[in-house]
C-alpha atoms as a PDB file:
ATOM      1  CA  UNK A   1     -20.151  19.896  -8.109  1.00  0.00           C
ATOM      2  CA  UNK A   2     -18.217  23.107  -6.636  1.00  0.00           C
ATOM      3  CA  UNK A   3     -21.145  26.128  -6.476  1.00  0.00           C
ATOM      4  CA  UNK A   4     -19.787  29.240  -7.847  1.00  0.00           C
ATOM      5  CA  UNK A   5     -18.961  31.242  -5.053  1.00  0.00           C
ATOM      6  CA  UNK A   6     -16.780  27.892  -3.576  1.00  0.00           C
ATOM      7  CA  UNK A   7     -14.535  28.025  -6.772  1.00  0.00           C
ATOM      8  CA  UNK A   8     -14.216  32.204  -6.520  1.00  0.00           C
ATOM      9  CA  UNK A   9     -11.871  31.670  -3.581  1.00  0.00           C
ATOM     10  CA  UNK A  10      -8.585  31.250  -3.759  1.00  0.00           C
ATOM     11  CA  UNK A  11      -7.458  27.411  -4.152  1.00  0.00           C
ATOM     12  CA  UNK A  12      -3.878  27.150  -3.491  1.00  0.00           C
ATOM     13  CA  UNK A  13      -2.141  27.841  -0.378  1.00  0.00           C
ATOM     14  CA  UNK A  14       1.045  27.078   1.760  1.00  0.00           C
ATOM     15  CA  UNK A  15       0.572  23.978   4.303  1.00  0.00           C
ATOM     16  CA  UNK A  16      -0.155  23.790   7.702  1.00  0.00           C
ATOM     17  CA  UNK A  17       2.552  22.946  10.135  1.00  0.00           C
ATOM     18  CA  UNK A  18       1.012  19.552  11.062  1.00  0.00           C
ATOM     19  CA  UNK A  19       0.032  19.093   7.114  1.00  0.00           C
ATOM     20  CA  UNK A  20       3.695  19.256   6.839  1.00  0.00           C
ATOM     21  CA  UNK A  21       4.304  17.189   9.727  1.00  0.00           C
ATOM     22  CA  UNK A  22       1.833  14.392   8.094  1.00  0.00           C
ATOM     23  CA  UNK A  23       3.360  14.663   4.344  1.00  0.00           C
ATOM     24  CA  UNK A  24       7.252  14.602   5.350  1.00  0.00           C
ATOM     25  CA  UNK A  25       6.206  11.578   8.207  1.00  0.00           C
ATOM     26  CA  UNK A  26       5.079   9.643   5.275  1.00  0.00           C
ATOM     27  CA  UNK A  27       8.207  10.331   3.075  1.00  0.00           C
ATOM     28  CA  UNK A  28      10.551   9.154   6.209  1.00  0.00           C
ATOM     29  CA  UNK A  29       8.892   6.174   6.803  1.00  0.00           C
ATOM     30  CA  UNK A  30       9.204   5.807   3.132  1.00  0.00           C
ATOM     31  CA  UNK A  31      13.057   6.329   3.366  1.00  0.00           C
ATOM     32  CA  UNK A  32      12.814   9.450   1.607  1.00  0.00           C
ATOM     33  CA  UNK A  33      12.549  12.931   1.296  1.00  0.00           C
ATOM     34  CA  UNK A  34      11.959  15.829  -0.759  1.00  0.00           C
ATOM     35  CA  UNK A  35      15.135  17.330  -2.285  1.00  0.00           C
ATOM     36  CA  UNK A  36      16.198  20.773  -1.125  1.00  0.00           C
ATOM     37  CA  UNK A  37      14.218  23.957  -2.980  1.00  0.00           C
ATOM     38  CA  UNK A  38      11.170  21.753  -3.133  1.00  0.00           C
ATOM     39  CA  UNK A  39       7.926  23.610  -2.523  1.00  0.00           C
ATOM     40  CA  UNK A  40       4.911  22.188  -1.244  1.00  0.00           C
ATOM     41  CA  UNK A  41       1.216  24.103  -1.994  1.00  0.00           C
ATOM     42  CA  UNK A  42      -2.404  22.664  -1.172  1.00  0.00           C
ATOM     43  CA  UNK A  43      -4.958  22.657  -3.538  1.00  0.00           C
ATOM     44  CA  UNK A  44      -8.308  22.728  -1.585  1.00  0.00           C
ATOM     45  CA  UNK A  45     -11.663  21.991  -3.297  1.00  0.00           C
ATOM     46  CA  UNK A  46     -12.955  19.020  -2.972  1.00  0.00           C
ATOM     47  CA  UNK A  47     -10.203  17.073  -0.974  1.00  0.00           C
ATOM     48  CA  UNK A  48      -6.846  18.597  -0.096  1.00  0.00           C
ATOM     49  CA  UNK A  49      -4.139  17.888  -3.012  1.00  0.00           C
ATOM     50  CA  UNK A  50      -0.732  18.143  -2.139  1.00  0.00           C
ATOM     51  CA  UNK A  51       1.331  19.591  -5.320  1.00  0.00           C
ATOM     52  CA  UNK A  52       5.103  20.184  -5.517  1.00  0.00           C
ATOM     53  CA  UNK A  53       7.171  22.726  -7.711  1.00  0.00           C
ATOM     54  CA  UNK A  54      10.703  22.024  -8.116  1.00  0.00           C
ATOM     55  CA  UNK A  55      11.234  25.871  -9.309  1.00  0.00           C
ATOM     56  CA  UNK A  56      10.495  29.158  -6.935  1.00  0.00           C
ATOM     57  CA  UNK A  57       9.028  30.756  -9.709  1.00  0.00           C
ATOM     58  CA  UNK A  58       6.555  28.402 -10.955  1.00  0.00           C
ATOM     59  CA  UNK A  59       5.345  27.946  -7.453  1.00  0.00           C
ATOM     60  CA  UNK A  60       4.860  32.399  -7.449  1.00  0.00           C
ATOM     61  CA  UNK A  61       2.889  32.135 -10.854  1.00  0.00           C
ATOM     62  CA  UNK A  62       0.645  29.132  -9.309  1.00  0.00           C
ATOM     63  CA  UNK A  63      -0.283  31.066  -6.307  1.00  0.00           C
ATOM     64  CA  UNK A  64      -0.569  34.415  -8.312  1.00  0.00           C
ATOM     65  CA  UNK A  65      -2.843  33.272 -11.097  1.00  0.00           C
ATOM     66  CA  UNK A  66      -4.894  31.054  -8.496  1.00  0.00           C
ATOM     67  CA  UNK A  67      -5.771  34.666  -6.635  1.00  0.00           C
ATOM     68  CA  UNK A  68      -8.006  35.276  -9.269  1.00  0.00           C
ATOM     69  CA  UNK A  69      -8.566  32.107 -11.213  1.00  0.00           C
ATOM     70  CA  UNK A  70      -9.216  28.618  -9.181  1.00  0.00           C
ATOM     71  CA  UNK A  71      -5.828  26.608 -10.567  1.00  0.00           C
ATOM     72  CA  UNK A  72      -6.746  22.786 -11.557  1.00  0.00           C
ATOM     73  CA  UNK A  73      -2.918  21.783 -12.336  1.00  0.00           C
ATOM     74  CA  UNK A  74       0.579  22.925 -11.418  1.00  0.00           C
ATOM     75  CA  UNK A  75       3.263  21.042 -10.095  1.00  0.00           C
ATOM     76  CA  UNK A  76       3.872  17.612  -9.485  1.00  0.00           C
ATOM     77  CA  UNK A  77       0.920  15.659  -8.090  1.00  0.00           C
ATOM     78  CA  UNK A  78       1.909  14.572  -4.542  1.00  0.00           C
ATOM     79  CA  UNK A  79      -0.409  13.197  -3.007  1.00  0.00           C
ATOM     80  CA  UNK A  80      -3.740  13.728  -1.155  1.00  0.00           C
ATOM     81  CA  UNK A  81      -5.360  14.299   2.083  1.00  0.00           C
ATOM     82  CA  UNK A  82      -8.193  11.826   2.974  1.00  0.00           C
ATOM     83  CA  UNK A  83      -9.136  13.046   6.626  1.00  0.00           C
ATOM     84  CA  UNK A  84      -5.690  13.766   8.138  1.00  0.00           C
ATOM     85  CA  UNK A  85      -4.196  11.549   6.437  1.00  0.00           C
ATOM     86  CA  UNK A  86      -1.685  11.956   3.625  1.00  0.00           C
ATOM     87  CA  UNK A  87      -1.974   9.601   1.070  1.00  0.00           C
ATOM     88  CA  UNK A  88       1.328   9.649  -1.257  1.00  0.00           C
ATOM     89  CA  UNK A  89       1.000   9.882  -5.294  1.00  0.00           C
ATOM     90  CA  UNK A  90       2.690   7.586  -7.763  1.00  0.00           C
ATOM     91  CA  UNK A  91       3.449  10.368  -9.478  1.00  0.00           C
ATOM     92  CA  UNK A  92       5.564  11.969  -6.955  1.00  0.00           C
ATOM     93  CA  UNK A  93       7.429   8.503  -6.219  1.00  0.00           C
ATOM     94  CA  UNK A  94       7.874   7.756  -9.959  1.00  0.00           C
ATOM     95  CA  UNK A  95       9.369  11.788 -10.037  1.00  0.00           C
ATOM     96  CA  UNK A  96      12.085  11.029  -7.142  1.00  0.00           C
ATOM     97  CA  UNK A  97      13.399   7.861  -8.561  1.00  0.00           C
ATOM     98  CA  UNK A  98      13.844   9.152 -11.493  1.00  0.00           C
ATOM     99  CA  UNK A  99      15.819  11.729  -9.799  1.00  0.00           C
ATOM    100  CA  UNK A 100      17.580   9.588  -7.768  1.00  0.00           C
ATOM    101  CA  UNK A 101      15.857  10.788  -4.264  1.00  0.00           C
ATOM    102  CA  UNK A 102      13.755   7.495  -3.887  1.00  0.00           C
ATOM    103  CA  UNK A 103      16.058   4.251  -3.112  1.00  0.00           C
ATOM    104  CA  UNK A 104      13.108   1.090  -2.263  1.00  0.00           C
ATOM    105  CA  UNK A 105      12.479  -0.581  -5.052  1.00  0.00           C
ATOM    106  CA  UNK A 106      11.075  -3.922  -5.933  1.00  0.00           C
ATOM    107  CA  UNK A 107      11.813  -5.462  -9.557  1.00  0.00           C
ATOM    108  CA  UNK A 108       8.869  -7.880 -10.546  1.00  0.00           C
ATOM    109  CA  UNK A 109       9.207 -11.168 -12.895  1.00  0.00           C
ATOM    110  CA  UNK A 110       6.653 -10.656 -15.743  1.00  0.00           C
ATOM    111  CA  UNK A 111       4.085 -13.167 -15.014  1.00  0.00           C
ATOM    112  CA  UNK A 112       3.835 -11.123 -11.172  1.00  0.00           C
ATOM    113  CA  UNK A 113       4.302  -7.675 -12.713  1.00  0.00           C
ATOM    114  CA  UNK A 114       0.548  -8.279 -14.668  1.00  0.00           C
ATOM    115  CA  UNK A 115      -0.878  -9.826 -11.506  1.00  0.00           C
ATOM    116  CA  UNK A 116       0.275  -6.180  -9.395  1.00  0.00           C
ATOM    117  CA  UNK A 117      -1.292  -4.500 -12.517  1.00  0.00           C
ATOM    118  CA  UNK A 118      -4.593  -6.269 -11.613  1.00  0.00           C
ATOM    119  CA  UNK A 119      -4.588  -4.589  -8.264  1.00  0.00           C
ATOM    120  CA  UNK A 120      -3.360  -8.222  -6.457  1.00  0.00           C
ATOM    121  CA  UNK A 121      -0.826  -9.049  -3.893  1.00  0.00           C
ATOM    122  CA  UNK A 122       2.348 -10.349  -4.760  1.00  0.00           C
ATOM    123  CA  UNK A 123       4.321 -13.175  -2.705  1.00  0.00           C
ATOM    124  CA  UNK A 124       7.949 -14.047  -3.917  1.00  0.00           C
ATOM    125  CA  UNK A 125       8.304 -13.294  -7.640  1.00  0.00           C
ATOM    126  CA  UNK A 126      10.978 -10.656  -6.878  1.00  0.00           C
ATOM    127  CA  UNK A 127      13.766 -10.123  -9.405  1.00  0.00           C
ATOM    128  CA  UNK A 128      15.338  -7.813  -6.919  1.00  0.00           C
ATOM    129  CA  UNK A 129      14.467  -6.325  -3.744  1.00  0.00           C
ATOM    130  CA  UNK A 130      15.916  -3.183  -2.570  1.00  0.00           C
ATOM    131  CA  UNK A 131      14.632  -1.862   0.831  1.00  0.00           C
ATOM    132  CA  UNK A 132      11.947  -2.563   3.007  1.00  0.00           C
ATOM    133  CA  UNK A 133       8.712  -0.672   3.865  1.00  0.00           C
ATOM    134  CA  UNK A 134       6.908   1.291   1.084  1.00  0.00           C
ATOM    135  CA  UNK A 135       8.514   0.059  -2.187  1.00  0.00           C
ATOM    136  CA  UNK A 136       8.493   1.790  -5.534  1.00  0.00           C
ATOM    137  CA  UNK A 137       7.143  -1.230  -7.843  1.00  0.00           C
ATOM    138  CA  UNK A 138       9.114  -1.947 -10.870  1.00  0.00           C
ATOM    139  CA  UNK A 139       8.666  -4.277 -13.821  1.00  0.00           C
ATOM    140  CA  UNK A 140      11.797  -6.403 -15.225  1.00  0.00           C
ATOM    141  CA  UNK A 141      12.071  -4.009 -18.028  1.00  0.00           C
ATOM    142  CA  UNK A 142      12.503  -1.174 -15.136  1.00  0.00           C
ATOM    143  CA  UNK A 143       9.140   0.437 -15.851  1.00  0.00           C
ATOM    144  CA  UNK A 144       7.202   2.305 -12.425  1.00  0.00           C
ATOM    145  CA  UNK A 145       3.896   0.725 -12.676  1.00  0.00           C
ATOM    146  CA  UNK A 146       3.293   0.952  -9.197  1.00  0.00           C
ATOM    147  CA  UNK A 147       3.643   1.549  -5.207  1.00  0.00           C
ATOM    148  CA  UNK A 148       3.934  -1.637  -2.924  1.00  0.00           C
ATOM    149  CA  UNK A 149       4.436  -2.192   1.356  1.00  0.00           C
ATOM    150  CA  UNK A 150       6.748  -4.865   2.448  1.00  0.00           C
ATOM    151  CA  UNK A 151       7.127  -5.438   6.163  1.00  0.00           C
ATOM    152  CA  UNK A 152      10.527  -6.280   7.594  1.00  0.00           C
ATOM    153  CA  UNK A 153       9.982 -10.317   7.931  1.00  0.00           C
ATOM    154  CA  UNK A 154       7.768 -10.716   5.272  1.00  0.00           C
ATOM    155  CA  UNK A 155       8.183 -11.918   1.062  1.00  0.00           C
ATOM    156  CA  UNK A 156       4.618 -10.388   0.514  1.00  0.00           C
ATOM    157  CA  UNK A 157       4.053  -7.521  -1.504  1.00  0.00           C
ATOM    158  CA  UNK A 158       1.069  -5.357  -0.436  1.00  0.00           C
ATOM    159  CA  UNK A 159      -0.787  -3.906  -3.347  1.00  0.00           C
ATOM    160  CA  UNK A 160      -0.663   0.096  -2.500  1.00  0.00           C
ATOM    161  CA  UNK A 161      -1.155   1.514  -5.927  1.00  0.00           C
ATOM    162  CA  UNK A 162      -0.786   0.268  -9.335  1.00  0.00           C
ATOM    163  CA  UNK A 163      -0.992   1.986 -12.837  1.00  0.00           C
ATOM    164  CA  UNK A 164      -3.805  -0.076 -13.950  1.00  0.00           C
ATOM    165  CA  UNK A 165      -5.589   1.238 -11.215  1.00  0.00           C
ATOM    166  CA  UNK A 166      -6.278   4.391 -13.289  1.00  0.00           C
ATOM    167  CA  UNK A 167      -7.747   2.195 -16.465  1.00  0.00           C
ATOM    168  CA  UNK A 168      -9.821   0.722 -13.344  1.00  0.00           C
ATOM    169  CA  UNK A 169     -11.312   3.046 -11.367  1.00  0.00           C
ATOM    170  CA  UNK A 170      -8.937   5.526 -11.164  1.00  0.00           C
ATOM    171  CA  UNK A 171      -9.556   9.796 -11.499  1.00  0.00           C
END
């Protein structure tokens, strides 16, 4: 638990240079990017949140109202820092597929698509594979439920993050 004069301070603010070094490193290697007019903020309480805003002016009222109030939620959920490390959020990857920005995908047969719900590996059991690396996770009926790694010579499917996950163990 936050004592009271931790949440007084202000909890949103812009990113470092090598926090945005970290977060966009992990979207190329990903194959992606954040579209143009994208805004990154951190949220800094207990670990560093990274949240997006796809509008200017959503972004200003964040940052305003968290000047006086600590701000919980705003923006897209983008990931988190653990250490220095940027950990990337479903919800983010979910947001640019949708949106046509995130192009690896892997489409599961059923019977596999429970298993990756269960928080399990996957080997073969691909209805389609498009792209290499980290892999948006797709059931057959094209639903996100989840965030995969596939290396370049390899039919495995690494388990990154699943939607069960949340019902789980999940925050």
């Amino acid at each position: 638990m936050q004592d009271a004069e931790t949440l007084k301070k202000p909890s949103l603010r812009k990113p470092t240079d090598n926090e945005k070094r970290e977060i966009y490193s992990v979207l190329n290697s990903a194959s992606s990017g954040l579209p143009a007019g994208y805004r990154l903020l951190i949220h800094e309480l207990r670990y560093r949140e990274v949240l997006a805003f796809t509008q200017e002016e959503t972004m200003f009222l964040a940052e305003t109202i968290s000047n006086k109030k600590n701000v919980y939620f705003a923006g897209i959920f983008a990931g988190s820092f653990r250490k220095d490390k940027f950990k990337l959020s479903l919800d983010l990857v979910e947001h640019l597929y949708r949106r046509g920005y995130w192009t690896n995908y892997v489409i599961l047969e059923e019977n596999h698509s429970k298993s990756f719900l269960y928080g399990r590996n996957v080997e073969n059991g691909f209805l389609k594979l498009v792209g290499r690396g980290v892999v948006l996770v797709l059931n057959s009926e094209k639903d996100v439920i989840g965030l995969g790694l596939i290396g370049e010579n390899s039919e495995k499917l690494v388990n990154l993050v699943d939607k069960g996950w949340y019902l789980r163990k999940g925050h």
